[in-house]
N, C-alpha and C. Protein backbone atom coordinates (compact mmCIF):
# COMPACT_ATOMS: atom_id res chain seq x y z
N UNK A 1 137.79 108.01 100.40
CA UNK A 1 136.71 107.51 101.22
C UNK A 1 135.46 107.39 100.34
N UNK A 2 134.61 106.38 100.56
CA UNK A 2 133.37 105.76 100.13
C UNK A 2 132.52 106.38 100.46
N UNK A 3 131.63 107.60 100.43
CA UNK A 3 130.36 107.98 101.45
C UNK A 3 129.14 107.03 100.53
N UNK A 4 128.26 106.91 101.81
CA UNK A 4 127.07 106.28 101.32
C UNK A 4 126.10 106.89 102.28
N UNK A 5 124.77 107.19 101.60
CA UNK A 5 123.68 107.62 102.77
C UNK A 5 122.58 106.88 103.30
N UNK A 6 121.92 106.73 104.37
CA UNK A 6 120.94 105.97 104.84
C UNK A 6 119.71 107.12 105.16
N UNK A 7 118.75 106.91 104.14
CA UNK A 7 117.64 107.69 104.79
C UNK A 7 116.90 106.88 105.46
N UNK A 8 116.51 107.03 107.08
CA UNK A 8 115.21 106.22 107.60
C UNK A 8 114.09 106.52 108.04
N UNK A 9 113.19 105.43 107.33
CA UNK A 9 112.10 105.79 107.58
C UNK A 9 111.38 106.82 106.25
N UNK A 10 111.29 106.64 105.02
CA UNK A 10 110.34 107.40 104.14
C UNK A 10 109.15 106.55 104.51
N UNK A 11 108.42 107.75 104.29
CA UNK A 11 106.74 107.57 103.70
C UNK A 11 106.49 108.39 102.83
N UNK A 12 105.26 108.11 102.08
CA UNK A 12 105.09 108.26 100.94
C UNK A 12 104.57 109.95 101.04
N UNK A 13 104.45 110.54 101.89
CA UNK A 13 104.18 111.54 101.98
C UNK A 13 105.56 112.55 101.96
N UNK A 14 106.62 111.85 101.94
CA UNK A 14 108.22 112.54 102.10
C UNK A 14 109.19 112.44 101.06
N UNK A 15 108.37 112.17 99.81
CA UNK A 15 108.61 111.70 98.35
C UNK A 15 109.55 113.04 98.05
N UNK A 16 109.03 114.07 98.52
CA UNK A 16 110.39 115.48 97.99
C UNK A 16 111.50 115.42 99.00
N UNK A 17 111.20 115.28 100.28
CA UNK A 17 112.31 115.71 101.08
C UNK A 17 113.39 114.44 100.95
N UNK A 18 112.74 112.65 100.95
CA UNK A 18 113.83 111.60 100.52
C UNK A 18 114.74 111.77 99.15
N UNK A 19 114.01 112.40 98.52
CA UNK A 19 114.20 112.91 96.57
C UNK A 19 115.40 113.89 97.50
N UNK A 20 115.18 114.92 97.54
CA UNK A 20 116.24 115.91 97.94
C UNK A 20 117.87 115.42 98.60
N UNK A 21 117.20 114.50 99.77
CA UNK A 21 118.38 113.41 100.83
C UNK A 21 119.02 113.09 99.51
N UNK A 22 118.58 112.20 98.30
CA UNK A 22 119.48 111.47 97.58
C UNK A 22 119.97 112.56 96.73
N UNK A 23 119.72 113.90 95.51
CA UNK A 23 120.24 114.67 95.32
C UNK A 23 121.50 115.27 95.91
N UNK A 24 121.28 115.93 96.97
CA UNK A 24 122.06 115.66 97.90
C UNK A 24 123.72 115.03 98.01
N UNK A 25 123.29 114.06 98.14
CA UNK A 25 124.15 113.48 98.50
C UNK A 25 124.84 112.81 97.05
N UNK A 26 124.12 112.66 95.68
CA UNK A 26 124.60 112.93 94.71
C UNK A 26 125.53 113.65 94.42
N UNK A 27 125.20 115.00 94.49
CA UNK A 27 125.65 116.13 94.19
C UNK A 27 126.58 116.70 94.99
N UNK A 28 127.09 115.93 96.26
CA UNK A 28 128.19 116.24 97.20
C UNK A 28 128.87 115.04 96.48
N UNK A 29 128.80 113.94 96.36
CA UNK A 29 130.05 113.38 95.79
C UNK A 29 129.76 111.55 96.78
N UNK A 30 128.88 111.21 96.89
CA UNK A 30 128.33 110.13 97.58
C UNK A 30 128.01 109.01 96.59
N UNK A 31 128.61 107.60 97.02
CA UNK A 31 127.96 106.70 95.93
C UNK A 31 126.89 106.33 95.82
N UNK A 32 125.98 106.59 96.62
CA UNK A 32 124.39 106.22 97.22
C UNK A 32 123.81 105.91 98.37
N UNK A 33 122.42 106.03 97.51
CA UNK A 33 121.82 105.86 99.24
C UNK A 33 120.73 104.67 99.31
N UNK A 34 120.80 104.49 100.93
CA UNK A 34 119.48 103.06 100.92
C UNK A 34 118.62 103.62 101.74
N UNK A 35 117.40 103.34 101.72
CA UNK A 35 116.21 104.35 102.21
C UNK A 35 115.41 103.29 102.86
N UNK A 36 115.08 103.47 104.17
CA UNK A 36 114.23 102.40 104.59
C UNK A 36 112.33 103.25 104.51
N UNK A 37 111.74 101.82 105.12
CA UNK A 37 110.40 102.38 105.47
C UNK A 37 109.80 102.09 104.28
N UNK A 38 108.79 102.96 103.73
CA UNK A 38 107.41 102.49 102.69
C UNK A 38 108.72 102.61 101.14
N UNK A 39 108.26 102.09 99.78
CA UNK A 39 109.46 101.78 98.86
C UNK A 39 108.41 102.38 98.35
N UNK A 40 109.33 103.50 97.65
CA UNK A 40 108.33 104.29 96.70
C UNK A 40 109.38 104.61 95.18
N UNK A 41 108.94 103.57 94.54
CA UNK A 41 109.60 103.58 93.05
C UNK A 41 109.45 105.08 92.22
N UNK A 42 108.50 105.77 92.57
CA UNK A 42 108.48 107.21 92.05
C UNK A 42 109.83 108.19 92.37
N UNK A 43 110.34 108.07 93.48
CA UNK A 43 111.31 108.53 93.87
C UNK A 43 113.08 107.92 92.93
N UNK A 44 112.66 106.66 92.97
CA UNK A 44 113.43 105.60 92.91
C UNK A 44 113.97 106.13 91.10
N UNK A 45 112.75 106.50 90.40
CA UNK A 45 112.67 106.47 88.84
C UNK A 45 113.33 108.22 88.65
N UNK A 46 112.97 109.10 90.01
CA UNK A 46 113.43 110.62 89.64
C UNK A 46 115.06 110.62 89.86
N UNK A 47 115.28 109.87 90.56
CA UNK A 47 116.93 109.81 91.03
C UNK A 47 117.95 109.36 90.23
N UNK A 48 116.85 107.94 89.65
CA UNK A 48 117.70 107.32 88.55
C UNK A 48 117.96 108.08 87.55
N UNK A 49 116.74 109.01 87.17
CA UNK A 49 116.49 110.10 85.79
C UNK A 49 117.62 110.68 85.43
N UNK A 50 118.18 112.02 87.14
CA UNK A 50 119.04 112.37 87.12
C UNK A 50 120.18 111.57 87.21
N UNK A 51 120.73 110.74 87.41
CA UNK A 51 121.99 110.37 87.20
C UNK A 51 121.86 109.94 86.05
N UNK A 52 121.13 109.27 84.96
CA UNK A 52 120.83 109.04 83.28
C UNK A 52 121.56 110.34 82.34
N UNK A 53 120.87 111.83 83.17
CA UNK A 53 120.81 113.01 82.56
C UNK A 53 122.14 113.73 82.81
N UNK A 54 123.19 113.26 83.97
CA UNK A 54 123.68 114.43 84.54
C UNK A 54 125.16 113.28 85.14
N UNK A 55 124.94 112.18 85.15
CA UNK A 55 126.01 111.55 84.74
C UNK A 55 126.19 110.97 85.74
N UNK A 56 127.33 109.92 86.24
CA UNK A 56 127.65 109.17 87.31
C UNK A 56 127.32 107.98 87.64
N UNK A 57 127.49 107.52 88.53
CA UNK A 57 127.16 105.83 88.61
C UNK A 57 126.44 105.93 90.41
N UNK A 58 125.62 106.89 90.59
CA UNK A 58 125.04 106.99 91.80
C UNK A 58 123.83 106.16 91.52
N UNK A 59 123.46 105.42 92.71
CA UNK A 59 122.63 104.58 92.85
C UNK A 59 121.71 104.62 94.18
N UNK A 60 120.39 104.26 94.01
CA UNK A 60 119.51 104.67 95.16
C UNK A 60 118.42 103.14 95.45
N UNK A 61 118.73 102.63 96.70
CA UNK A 61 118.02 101.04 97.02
C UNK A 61 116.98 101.18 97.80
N UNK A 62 116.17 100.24 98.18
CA UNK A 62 115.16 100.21 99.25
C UNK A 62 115.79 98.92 99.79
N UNK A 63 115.95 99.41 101.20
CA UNK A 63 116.35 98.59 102.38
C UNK A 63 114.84 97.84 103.46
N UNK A 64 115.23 96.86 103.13
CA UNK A 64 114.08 96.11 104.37
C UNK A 64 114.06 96.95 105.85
N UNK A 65 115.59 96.89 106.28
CA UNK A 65 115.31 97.74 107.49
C UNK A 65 116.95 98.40 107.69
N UNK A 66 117.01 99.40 109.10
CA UNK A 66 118.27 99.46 108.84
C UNK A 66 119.29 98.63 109.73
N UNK A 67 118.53 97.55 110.23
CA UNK A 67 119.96 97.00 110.66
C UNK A 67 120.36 95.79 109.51
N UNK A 68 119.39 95.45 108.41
CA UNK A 68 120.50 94.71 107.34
C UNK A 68 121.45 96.05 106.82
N UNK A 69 120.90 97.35 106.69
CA UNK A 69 121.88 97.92 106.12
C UNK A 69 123.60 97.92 107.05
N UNK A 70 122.86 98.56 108.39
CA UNK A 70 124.15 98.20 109.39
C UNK A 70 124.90 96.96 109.20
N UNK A 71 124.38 96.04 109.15
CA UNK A 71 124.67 94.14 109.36
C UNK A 71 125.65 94.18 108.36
N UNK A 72 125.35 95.06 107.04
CA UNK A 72 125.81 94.35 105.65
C UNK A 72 127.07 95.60 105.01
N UNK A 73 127.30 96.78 106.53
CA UNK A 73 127.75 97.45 105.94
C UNK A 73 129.29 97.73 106.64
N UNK A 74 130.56 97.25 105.99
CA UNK A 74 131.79 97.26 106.71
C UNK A 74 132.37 98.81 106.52
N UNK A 75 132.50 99.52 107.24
CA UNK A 75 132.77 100.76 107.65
C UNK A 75 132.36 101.70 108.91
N UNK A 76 132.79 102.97 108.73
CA UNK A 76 132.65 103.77 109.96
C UNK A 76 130.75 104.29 109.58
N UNK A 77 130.48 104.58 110.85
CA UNK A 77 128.72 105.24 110.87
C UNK A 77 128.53 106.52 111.47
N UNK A 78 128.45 107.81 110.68
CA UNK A 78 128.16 108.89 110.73
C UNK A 78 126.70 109.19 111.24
N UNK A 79 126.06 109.23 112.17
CA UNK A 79 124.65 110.37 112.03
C UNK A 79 124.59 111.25 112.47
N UNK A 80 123.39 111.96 112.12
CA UNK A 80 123.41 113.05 111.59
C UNK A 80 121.51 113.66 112.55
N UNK A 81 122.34 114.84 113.47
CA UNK A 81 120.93 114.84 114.68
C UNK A 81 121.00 115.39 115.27
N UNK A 82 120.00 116.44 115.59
CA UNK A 82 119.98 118.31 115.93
C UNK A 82 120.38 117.70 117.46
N UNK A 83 120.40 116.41 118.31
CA UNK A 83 121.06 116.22 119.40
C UNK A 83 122.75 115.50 119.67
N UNK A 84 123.49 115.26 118.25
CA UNK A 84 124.72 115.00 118.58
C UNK A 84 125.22 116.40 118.47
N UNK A 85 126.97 116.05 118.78
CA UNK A 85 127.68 116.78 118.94
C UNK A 85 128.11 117.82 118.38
N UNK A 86 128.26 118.89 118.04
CA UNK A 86 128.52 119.71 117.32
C UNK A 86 129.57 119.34 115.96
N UNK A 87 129.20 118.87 114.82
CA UNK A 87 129.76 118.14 114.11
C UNK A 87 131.04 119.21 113.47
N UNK A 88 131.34 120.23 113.71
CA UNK A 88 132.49 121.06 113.81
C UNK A 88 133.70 120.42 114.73
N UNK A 89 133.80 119.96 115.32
CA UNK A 89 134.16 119.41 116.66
C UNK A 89 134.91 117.61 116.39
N UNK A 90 134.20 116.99 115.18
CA UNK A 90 134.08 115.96 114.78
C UNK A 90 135.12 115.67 113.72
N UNK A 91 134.29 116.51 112.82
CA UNK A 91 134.83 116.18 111.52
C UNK A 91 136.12 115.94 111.07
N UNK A 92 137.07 116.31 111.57
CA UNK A 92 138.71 116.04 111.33
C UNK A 92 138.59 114.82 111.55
N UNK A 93 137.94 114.21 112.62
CA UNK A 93 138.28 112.50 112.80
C UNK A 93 137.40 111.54 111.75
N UNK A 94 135.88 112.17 111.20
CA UNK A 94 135.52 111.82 110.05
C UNK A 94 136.48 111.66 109.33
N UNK A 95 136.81 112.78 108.42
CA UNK A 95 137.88 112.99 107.64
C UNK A 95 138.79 112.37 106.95
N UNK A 96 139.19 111.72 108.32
CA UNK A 96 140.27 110.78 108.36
C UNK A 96 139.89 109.30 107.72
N UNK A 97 138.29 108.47 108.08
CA UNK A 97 138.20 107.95 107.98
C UNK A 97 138.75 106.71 106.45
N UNK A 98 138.73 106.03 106.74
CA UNK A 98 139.71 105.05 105.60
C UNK A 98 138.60 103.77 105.38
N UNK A 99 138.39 103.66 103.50
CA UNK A 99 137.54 102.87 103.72
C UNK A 99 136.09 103.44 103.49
N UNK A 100 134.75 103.15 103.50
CA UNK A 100 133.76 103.75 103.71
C UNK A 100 132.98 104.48 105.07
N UNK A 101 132.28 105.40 104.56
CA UNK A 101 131.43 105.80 105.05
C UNK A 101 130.09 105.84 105.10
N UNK A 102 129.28 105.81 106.69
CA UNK A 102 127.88 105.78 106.16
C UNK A 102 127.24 107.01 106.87
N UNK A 103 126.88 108.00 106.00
CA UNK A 103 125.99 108.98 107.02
C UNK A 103 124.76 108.33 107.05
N UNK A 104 123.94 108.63 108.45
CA UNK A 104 122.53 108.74 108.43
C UNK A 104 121.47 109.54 108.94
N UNK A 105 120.42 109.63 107.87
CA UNK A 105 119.81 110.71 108.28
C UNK A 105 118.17 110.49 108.80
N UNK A 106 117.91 110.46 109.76
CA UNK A 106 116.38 110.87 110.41
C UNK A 106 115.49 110.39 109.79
N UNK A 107 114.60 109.69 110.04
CA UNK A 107 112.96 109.85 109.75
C UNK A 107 111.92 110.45 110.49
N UNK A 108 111.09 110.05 111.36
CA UNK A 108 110.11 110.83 112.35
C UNK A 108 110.62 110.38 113.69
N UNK A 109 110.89 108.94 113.82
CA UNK A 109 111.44 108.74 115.34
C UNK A 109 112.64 108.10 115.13
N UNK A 110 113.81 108.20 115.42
CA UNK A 110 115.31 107.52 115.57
C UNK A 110 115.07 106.62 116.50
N UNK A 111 115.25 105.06 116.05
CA UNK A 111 115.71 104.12 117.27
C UNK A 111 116.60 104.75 118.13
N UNK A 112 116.82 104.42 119.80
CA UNK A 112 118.04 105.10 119.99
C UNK A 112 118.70 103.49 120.00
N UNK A 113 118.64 102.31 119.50
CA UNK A 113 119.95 101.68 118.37
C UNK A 113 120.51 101.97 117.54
N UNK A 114 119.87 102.92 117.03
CA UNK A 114 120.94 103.36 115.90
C UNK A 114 122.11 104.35 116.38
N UNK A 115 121.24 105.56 117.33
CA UNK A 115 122.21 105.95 118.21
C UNK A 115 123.52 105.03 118.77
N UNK A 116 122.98 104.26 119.64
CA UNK A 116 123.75 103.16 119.76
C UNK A 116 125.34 102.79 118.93
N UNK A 117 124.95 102.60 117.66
CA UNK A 117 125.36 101.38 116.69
C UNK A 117 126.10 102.62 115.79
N UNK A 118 126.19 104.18 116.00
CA UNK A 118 127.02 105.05 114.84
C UNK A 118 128.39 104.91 115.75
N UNK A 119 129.12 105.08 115.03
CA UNK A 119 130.57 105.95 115.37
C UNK A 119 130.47 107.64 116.12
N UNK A 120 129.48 108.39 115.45
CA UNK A 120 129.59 109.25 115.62
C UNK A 120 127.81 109.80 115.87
N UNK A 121 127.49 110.23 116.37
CA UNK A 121 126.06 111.61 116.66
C UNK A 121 126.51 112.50 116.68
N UNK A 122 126.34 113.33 115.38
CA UNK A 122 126.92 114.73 114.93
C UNK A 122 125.61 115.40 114.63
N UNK A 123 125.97 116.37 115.48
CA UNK A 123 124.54 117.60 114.98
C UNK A 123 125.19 118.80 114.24
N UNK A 124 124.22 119.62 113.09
CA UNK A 124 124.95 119.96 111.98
C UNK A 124 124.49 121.69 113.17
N UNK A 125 123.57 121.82 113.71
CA UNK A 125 122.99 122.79 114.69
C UNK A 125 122.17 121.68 115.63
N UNK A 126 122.20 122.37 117.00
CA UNK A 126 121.61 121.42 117.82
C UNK A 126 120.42 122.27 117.90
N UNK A 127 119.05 122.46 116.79
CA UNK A 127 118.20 123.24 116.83
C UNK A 127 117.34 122.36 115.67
N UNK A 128 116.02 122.19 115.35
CA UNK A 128 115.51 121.49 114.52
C UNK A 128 115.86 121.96 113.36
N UNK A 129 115.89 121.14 112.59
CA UNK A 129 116.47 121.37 110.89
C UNK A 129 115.64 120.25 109.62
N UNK A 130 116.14 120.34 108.71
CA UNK A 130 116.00 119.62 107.32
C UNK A 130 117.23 118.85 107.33
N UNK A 131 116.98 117.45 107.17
CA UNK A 131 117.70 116.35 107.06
C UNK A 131 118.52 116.43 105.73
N UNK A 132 118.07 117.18 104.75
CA UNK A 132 118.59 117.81 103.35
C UNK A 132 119.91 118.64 103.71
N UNK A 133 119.50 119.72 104.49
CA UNK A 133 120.08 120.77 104.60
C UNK A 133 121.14 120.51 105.75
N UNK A 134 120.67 119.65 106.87
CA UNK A 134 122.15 119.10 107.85
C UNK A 134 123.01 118.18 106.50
N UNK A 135 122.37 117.36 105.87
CA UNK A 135 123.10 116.49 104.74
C UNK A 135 124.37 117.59 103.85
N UNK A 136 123.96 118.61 103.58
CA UNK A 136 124.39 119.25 102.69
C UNK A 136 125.68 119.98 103.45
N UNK A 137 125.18 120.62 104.72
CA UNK A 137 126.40 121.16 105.55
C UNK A 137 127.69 120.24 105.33
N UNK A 138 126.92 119.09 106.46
CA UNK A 138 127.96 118.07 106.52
C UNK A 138 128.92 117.50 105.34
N UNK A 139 128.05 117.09 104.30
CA UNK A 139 128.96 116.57 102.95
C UNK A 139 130.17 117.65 102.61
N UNK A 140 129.60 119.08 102.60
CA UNK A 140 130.30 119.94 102.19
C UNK A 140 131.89 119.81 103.18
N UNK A 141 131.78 119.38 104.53
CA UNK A 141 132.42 119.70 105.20
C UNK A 141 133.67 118.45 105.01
N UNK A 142 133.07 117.43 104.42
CA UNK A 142 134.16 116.52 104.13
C UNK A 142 134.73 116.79 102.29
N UNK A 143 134.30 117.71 102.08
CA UNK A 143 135.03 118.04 100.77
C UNK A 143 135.59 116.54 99.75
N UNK A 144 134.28 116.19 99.29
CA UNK A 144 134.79 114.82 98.40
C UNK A 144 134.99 114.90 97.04
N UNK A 145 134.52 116.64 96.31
CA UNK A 145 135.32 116.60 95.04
C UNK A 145 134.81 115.69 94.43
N UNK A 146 133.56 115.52 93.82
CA UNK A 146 133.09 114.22 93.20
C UNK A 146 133.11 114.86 91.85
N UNK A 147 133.29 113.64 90.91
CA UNK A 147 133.32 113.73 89.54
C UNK A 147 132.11 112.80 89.01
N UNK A 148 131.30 113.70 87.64
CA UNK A 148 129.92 112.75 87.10
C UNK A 148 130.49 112.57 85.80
N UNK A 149 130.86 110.75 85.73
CA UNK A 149 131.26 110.56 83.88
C UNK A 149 130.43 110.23 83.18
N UNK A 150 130.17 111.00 82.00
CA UNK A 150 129.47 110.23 81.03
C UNK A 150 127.70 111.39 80.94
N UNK A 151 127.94 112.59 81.83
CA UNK A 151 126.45 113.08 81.91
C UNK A 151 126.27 113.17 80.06
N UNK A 152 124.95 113.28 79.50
CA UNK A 152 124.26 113.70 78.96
C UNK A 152 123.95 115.05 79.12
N UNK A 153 123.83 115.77 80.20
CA UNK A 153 123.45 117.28 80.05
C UNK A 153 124.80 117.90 81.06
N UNK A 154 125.13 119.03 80.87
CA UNK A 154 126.95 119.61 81.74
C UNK A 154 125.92 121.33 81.90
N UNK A 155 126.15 121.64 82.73
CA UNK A 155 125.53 123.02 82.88
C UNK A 155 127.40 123.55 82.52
N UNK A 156 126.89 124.85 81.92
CA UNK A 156 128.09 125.85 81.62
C UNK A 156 128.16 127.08 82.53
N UNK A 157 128.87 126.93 83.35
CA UNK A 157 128.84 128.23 84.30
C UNK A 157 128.37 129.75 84.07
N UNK A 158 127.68 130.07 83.87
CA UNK A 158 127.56 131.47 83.70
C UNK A 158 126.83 132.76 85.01
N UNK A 159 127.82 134.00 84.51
CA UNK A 159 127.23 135.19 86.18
C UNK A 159 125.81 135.74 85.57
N UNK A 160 125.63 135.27 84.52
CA UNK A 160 123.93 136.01 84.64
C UNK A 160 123.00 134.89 83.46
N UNK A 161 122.01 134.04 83.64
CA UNK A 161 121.28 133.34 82.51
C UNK A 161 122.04 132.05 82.56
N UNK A 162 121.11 131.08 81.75
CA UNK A 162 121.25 129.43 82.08
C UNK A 162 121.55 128.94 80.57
N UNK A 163 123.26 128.10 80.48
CA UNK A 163 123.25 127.38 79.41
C UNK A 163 123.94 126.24 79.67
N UNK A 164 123.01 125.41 79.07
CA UNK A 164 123.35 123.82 79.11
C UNK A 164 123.75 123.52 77.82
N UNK A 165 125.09 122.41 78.25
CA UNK A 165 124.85 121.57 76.91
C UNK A 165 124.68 120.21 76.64
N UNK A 166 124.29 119.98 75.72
CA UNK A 166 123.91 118.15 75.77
C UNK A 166 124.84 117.83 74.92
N UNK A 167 125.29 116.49 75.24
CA UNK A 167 126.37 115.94 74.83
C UNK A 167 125.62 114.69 73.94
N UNK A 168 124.97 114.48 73.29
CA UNK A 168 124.00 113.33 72.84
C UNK A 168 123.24 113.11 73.13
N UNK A 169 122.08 112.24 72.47
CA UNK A 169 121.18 112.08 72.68
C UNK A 169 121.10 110.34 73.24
N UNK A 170 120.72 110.27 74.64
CA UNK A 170 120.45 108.39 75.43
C UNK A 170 119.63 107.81 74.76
């Protein structure tokens, strides 16, 4: 399966928490994300950084809105919202899905079209949360095992102190 993420709705004031959404979802094993609302290339240049540094072919867009992303996107639609369903409850039929995926995650007000227009309204807790941190549950929960080729920097596991190694210089 394909995951891809939709953040909606950044403003420029949400430059860490959209930064985090795409980490995120990097770092669970996602091919990217499209971010609607204000386009803030600062974000755009930290995301790219890390995948330069740390490897992979993850990619991060600015979307006009999200129904070209919907319009343009052939697969199943995951969101992600302290009022869907207990996404415990769900996920086996995620799971299953064949083909891509699109989670999406929150800005300040959710059309309820988008409601509408998912497959699924999965709440990660039906209690207010971080769109990061429901992101992170959830990814975890579809176990995608992602692989980064080609990083420049590989952290080396260690139980106490930090060693990296660099594999060349970009």
């Amino acid at each position: 399966m394909d995951v891809f993420v939709l953040r909606l709705d950044h403003r420029s004031r949400d430059k860490r928490l959209t930064t985090h959404c795409a980490l995120v979802a990097r770092a669970f094993g996602c091919k990217g994300v499209y971010y609607t609302g204000e386009r803030d290339e600062s974000v755009e240049k930290s995301v790219e950084g890390v995948v330069k540094n740390w490897g992979g072919s993850f990619f991060i867009k600015h979307a006009a809105s999200w129904k070209r992303v919907f319009g343009g996107f052939d697969g199943k639609k995951a969101h992600l919202t302290m009022y869907g369903i207990p996404f415990g409850k769900k996920i086996g039929a995620v799971k299953k899905t064949r083909g891509k995926l699109l989670v999406v995650v929150g800005g300040s007000k959710v059309p309820g079209a988008v409601y509408a227009a998912c497959d699924w309204n999965l709440g990660v807790t039906n209690q207010p949360h971080s769109e990061a941190g429901a992101l992170a549950v959830f990814l975890n929960g579809l176990e995608l095992r992602p692989r980064f080729e080609k990083p420049r920097l590989r952290i080396i596991p260690q139980e106490r102190g930090k060693k990296i190694e660099e594999r060349g210089k970009v």
